[in-house]
Protein backbone atom coordinates (compact mmCIF):
# COMPACT_ATOMS: atom_id res chain seq x y z
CA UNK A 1 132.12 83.53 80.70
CA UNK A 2 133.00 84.95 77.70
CA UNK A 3 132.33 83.09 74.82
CA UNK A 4 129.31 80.52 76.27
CA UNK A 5 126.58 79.64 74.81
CA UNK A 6 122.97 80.90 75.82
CA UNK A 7 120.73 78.52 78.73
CA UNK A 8 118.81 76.25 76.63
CA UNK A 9 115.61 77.97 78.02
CA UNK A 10 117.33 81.52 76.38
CA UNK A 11 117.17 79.59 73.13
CA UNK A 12 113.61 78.37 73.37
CA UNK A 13 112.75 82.15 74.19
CA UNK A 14 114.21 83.13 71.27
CA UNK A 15 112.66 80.64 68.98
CA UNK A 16 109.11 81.81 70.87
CA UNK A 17 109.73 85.41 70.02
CA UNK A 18 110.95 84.47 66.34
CA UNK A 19 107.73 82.20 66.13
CA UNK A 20 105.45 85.83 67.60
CA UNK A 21 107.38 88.31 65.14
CA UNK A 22 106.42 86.29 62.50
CA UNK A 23 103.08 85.34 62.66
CA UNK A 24 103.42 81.67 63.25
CA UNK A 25 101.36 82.17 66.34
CA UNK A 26 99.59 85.13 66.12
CA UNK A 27 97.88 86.96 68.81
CA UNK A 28 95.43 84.98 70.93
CA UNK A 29 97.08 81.69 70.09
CA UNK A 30 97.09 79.03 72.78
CA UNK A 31 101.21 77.29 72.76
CA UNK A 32 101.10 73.70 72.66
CA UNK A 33 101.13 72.05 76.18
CA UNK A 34 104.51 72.09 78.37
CA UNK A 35 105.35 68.48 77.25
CA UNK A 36 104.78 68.79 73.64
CA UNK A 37 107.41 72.24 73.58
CA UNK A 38 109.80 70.07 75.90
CA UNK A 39 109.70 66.77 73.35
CA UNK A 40 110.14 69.60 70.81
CA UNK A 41 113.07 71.67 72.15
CA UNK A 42 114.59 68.79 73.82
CA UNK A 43 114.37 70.17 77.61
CA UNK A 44 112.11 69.36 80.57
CA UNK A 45 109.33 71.30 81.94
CA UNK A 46 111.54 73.69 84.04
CA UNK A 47 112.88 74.82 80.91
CA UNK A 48 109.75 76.20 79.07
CA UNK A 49 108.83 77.16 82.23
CA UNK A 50 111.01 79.48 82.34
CA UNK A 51 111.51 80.42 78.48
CA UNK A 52 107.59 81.20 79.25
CA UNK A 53 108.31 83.06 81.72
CA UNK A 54 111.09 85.33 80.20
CA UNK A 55 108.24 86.39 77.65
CA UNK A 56 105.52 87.32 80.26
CA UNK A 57 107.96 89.62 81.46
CA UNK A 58 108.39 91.19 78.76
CA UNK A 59 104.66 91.65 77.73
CA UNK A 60 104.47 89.13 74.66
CA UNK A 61 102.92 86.13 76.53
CA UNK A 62 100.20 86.30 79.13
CA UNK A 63 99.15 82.99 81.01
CA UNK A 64 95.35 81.92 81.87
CA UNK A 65 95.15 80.23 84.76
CA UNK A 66 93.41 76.24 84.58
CA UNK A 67 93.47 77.26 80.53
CA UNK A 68 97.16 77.72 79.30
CA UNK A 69 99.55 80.14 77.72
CA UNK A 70 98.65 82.60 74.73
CA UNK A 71 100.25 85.10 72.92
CA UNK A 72 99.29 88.56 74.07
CA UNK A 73 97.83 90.94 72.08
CA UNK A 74 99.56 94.25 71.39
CA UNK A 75 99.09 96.59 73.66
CA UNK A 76 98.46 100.62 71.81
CA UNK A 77 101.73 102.54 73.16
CA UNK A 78 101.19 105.79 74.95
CA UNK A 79 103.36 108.75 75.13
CA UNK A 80 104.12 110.17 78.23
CA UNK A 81 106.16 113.72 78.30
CA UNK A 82 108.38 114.53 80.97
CA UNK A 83 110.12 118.01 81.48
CA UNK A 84 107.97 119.85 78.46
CA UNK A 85 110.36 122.17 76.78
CA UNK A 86 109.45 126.12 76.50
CA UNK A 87 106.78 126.30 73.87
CA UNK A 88 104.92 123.17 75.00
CA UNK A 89 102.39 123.04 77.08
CA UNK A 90 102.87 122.54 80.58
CA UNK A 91 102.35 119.07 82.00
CA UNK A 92 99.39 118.49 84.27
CA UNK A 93 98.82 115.85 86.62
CA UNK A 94 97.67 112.74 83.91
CA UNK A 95 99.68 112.49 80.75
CA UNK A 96 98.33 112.44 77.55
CA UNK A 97 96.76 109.08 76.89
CA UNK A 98 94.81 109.03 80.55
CA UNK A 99 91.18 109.62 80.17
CA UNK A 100 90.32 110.19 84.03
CA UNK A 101 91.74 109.24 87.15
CA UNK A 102 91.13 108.19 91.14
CA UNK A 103 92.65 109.89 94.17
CA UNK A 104 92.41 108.49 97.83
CA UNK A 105 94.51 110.86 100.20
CA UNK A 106 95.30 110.06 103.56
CA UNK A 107 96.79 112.63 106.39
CA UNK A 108 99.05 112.67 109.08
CA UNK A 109 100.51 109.59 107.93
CA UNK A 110 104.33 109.06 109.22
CA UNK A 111 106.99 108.87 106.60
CA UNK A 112 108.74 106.01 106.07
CA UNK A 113 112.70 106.61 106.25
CA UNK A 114 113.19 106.38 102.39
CA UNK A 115 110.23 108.97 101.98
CA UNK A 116 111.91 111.21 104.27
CA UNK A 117 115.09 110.86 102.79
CA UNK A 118 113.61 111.91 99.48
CA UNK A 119 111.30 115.04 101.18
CA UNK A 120 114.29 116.06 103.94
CA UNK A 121 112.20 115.28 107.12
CA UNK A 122 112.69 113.27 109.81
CA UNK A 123 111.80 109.72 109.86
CA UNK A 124 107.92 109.43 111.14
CA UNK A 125 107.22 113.19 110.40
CA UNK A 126 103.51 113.18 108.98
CA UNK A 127 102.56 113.85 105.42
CA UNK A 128 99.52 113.27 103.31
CA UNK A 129 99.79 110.30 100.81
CA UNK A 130 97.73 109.86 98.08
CA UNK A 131 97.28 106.83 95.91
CA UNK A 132 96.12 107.56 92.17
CA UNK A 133 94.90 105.32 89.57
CA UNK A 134 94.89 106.39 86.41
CA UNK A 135 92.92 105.25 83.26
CA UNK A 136 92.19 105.13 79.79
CA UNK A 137 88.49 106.08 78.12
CA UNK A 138 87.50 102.62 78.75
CA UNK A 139 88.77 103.07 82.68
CA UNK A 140 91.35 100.00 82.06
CA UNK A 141 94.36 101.26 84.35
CA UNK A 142 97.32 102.57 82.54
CA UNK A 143 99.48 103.89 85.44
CA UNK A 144 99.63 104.59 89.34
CA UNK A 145 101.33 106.89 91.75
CA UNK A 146 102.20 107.16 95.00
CA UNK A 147 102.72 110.98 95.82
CA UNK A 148 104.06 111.75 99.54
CA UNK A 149 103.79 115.62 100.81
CA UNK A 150 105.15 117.25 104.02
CA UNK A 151 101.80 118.50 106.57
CA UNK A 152 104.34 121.05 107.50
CA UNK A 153 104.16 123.06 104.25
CA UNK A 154 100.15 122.19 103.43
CA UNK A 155 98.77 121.06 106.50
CA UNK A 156 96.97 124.20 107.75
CA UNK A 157 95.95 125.19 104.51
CA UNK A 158 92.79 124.67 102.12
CA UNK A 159 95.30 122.91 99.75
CA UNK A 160 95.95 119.71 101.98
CA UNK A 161 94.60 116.75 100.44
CA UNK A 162 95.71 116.84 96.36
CA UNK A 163 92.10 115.20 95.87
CA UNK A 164 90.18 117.78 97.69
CA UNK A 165 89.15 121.32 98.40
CA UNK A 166 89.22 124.60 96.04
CA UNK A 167 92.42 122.75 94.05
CA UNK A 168 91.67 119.38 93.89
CA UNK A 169 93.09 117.35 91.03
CA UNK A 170 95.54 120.19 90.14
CA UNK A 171 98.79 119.80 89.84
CA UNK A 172 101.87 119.97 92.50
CA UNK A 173 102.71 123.07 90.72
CA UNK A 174 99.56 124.64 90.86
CA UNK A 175 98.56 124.17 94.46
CA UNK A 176 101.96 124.77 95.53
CA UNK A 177 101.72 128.45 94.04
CA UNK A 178 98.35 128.59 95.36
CA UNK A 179 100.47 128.79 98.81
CA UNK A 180 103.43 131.36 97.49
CA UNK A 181 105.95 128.50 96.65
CA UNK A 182 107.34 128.19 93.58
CA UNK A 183 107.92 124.76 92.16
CA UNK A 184 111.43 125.30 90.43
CA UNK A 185 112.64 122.22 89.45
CA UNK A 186 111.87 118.43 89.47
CA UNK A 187 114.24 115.51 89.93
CA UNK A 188 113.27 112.11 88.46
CA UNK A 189 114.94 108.82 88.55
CA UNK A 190 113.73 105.77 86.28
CA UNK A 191 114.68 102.11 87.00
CA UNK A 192 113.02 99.10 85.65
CA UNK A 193 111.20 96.57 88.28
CA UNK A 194 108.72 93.93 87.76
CA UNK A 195 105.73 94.00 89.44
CA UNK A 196 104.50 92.44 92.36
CA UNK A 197 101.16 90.47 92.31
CA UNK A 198 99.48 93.66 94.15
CA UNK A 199 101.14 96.07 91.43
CA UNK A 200 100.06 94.10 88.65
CA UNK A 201 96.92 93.88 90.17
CA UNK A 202 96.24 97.49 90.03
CA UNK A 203 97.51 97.88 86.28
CA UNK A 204 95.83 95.21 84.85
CA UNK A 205 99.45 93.21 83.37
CA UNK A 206 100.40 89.97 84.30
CA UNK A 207 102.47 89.27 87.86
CA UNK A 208 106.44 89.36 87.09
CA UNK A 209 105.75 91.63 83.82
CA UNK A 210 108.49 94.17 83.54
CA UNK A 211 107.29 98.35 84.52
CA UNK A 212 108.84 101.55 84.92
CA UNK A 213 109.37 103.09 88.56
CA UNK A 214 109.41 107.13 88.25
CA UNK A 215 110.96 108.21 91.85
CA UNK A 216 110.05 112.08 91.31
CA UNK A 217 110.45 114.89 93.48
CA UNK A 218 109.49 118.14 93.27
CA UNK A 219 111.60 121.28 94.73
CA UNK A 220 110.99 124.85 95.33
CA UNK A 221 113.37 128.25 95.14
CA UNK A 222 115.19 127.56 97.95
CA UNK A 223 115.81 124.29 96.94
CA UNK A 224 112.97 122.42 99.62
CA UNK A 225 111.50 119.31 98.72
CA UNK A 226 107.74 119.72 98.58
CA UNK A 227 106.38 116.58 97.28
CA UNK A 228 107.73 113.48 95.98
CA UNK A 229 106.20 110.41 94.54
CA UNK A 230 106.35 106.64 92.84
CA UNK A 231 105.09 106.95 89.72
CA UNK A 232 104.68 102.98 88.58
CA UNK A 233 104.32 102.84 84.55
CA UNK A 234 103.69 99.25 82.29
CA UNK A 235 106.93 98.89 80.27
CA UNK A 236 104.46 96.93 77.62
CA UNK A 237 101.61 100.47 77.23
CA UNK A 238 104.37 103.63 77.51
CA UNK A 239 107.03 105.14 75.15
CA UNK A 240 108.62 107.98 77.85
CA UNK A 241 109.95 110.92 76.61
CA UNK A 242 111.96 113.63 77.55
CA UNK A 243 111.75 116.55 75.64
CA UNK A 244 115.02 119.16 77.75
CA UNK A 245 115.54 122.93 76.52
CA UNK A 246 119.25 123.39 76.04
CA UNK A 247 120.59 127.03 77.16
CA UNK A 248 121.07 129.06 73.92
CA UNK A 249 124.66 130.07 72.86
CA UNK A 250 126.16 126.95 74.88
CA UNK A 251 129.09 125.85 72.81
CA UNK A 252 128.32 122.91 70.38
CA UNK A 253 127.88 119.67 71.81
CA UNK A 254 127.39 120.79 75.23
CA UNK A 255 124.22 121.64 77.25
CA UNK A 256 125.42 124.88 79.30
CA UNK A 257 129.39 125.53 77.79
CA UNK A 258 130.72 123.17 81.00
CA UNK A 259 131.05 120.47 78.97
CA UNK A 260 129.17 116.98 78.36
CA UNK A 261 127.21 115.79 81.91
């Protein structure tokens, strides 16, 4: 309703990030206990709760379990380019910021229906998925991805398994050239999610806290999906960018002389 007031636990959040941005509890400190916060803010448990909560979400809390709540120490933001515009160097399969990462690949596993929406193959056709985990120089996890690929365009060649064989750990790009397909373009959707307990698990972040899903898919010349994948990124550790060439001698304020899109 237009014109209300903010939940009383919306209030106490604010307070807790006022409290954070200005130094009155600094990194590492332990918040007083439930009770003492309610007796405080005037609300019961349920409220700090979920004032709590609201700022493990967002990255600026992080609880200990049988030891309490502390503030969360900054995380160092990475930059992760999508779409390089001519004159920058291609991207390769870890963005800048990843030290090293793991591949498992699987084959002739069926695709689930939303996969094979995505790749334009029938429910249950097989494809290779891989899992990656990627990591920083001290191998703390900084991303994952979940990359899907048809066994009807790799699966008789020396290319199959992205972790493996004469290209493995090259890009889409690359072993998709290595087979005379040109990767031509690349879709990408973002949508914020917060993580499951087995997705937090993987990046290291706390259960609930807020990431970014990637859905990407890659296409060739004739307009084919050839791979497409879940790339999972902490909303806390990434700044994404998106640096896009616009076509030269397109009217002003307009990408291609069509107009605004």
């Amino acid at each position: 309703m237009a014109g209300s007031s903010p939940a009383l636990y919306q209030r106490v959040a604010d307070t807790f990030r006022a409290r954070i941005a200005d130094g009155t509890w600094p990194p590492g400190h332990r918040l007083p206990s439930r009770a003492a916060l309610g007796a405080e803010f005037g609300g019961g448990d349920n409220v700090i709760r979920k004032a709590q909560e609201l700022l493990i979400t967002e990255g600026l809390l992080e609880g200990r379990p049988g030891s309490g709540t502390y503030v969360r120490t900054p995380q160092e933001r990475l930059r992760m380019l999508r779409c390089p515009a001519p004159g920058h160097p291609s991207a390769g399969l870890a963005p800048a910021g990843v030290s090293t990462w793991d591949a498992q690949s699987t084959a002739k596993v069926p695709a689930p229906a939303q996969v094979a929406a995505r790749l334009a193959i029938a429910p249950g056709d097989l494809c290779v998925r891989t899992e990656y985990d990627f990591l920083d120089v001290c191998r703390r996890p900084v991303m994952t991805s979940v990359s899907w690929e048809p066994m009807a365009i790799t699966g008789r060649s020396v290319v199959v398994l992205p972790d493996g064989g004469p290209l493995g750990g090259r890009s889409v790009v690359d072993r998709m050239a290595h087979l005379g397909i040109a990767v031509a373009r690349t879709v990408e959707r973002l949508r914020p999610v917060q993580t499951d307990r087995d997705q937090a698990q993987q990046l290291g972040i706390p259960a609930g806290a807020l990431a970014m899903l990637i859905e990407r898919t890659f296409y060739d010349s004739d307009d084919r999906p050839v791979e497409t994948a879940d790339l999972l990124v902490p909303a806390d550790r990434w700044d994404i960018d998106y640096d896009i060439a616009l076509r030269t001698g397109a009217p002003r304020g307009t990408a291609d002389g069509h107009g605004p899109r």
